[in-house]
N, C-alpha and C. Protein backbone atom coordinates (compact mmCIF):
# COMPACT_ATOMS: atom_id res chain seq x y z
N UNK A 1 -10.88 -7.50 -4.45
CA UNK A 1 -10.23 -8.03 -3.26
C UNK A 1 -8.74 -8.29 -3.49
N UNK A 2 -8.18 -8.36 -4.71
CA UNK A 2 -6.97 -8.67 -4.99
C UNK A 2 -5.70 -7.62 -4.64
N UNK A 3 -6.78 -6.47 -4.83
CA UNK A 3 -5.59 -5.05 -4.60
C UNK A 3 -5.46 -5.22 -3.18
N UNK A 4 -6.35 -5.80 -2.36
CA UNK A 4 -6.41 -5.87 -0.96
C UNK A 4 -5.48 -6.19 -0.40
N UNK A 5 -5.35 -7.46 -0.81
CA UNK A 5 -3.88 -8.76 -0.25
C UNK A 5 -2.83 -8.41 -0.80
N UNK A 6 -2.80 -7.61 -2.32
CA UNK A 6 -1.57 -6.92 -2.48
C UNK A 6 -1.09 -5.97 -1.05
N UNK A 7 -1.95 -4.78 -0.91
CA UNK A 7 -1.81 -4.01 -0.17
C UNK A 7 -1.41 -4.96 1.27
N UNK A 8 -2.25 -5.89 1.68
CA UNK A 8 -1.43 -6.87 2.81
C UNK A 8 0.15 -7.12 2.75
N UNK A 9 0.17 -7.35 1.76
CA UNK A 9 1.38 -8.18 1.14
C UNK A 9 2.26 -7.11 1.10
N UNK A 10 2.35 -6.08 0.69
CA UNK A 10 3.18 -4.79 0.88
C UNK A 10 3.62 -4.58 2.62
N UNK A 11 2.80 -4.15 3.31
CA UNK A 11 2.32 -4.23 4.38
C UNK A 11 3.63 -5.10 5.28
N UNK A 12 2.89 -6.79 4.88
CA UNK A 12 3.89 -7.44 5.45
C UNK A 12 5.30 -7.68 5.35
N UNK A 13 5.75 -7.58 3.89
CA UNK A 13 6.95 -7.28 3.45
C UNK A 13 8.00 -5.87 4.37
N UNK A 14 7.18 -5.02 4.71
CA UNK A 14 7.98 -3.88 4.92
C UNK A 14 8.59 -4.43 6.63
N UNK A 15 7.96 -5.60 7.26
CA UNK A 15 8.23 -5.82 8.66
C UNK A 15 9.50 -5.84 9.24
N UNK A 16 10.04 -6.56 8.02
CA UNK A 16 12.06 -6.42 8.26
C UNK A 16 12.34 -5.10 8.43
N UNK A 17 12.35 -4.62 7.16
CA UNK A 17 12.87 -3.32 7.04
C UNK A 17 12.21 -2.21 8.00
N UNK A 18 11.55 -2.38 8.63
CA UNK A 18 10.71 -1.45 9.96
C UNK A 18 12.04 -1.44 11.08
N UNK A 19 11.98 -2.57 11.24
CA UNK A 19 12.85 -3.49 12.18
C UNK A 19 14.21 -2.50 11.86
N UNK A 20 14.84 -3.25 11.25
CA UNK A 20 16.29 -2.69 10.87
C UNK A 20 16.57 -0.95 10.68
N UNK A 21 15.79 -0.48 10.49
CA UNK A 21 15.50 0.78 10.36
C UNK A 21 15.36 1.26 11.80
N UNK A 22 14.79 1.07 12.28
CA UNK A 22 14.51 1.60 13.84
C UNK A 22 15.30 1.23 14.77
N UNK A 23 15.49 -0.13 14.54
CA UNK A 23 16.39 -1.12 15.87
C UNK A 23 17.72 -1.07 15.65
N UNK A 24 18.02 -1.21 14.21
CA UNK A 24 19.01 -1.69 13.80
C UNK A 24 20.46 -0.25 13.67
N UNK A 25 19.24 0.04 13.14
CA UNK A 25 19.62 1.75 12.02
C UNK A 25 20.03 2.14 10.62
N UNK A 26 19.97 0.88 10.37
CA UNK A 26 20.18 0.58 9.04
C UNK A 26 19.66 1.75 7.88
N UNK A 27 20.31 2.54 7.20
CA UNK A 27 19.70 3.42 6.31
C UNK A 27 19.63 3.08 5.06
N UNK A 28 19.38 1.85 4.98
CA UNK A 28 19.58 1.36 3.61
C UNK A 28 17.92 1.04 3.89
N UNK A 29 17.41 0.42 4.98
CA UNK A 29 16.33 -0.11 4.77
C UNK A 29 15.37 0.93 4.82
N UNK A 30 15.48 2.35 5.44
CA UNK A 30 14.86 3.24 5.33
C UNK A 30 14.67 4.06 3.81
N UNK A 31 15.62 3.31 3.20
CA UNK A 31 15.62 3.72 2.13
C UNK A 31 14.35 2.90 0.85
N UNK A 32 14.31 1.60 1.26
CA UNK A 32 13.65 0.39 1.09
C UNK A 32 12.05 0.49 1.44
N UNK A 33 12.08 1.00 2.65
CA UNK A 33 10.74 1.72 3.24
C UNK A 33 10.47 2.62 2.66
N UNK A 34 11.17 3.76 2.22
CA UNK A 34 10.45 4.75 1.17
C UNK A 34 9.65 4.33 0.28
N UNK A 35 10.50 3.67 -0.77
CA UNK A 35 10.21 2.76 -1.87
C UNK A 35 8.43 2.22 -1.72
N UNK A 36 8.34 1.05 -0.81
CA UNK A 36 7.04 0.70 -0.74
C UNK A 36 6.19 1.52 -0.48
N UNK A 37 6.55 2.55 0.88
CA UNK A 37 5.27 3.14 0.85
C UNK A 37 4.70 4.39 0.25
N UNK A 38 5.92 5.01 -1.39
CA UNK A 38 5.46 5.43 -2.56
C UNK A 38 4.50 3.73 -3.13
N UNK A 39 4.85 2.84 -3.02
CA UNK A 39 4.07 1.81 -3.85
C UNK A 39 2.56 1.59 -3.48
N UNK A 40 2.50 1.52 -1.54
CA UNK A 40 1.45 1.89 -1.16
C UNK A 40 0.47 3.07 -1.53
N UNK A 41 1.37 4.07 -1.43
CA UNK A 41 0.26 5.31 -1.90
C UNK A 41 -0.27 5.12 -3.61
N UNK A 42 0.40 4.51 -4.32
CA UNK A 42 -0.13 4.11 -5.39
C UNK A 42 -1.07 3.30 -5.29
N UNK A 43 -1.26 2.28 -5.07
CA UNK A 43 -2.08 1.11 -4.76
C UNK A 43 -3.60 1.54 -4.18
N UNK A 44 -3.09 2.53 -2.84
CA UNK A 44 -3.99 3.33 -2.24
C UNK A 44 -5.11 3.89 -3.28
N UNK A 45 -4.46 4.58 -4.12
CA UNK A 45 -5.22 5.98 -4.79
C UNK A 45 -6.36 4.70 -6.34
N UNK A 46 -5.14 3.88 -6.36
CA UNK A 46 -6.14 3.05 -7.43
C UNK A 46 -7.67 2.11 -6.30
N UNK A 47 -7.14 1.85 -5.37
CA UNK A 47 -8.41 1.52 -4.71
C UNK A 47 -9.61 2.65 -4.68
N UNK A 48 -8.91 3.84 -4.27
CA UNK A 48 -9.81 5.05 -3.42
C UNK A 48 -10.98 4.87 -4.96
N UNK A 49 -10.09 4.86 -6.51
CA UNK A 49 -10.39 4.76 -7.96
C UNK A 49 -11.65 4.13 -8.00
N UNK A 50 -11.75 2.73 -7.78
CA UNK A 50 -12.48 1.47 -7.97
C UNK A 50 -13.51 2.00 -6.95
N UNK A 51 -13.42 2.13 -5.48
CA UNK A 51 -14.20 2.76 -5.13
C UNK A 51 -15.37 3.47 -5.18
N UNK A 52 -14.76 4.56 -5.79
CA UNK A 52 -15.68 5.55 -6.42
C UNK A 52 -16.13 5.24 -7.42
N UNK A 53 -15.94 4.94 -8.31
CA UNK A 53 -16.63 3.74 -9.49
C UNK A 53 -17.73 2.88 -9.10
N UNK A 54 -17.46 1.99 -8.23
CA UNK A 54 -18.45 1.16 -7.60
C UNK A 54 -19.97 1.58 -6.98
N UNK A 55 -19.08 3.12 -6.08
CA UNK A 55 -20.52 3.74 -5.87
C UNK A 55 -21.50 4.64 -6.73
N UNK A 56 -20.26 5.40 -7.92
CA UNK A 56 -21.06 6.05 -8.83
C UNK A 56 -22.06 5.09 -10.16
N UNK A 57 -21.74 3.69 -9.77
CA UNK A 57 -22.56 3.27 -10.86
C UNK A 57 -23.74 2.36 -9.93
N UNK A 58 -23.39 2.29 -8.65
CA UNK A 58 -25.19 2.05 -7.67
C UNK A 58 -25.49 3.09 -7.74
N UNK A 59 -25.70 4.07 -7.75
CA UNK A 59 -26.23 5.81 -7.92
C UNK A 59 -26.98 5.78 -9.11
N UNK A 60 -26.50 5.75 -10.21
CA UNK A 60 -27.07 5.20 -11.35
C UNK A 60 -27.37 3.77 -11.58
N UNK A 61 -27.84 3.02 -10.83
CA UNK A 61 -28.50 1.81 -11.36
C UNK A 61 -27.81 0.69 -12.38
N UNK A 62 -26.43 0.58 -12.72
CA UNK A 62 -25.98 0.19 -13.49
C UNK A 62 -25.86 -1.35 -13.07
């Protein structure tokens, strides 16, 4: 559950920089927005990880 609220926490962090980026035009924050959501897709792929782990060892009885 921890990667979860990270992933929240990413999430909510990016709300400024959404903002300023779109409204504003700021290309600094679009730049900022890249950043996290390479961090997201990381985060992502280690969940998708645990995941599959979780179900391959109810499959096997572990």
């Amino acid at each position: 559950m921890e990667k979860f609220t990270n992933l929240q926490g990413i999430l909510d962090g990016m709300k400024t920089d959404i903002e300023k980026f779109y409204e504003k035009s700021q290309n600094a924050a679009g730049t900022r927005l890249r950043k996290e959501l390479n961090n997201l897709r990381k985060l992502a792929a280690e969940i998708r990880k645990d995941i599959q782990e979780v179900r391959n060892s109810r499959k096997t009885g572990s």
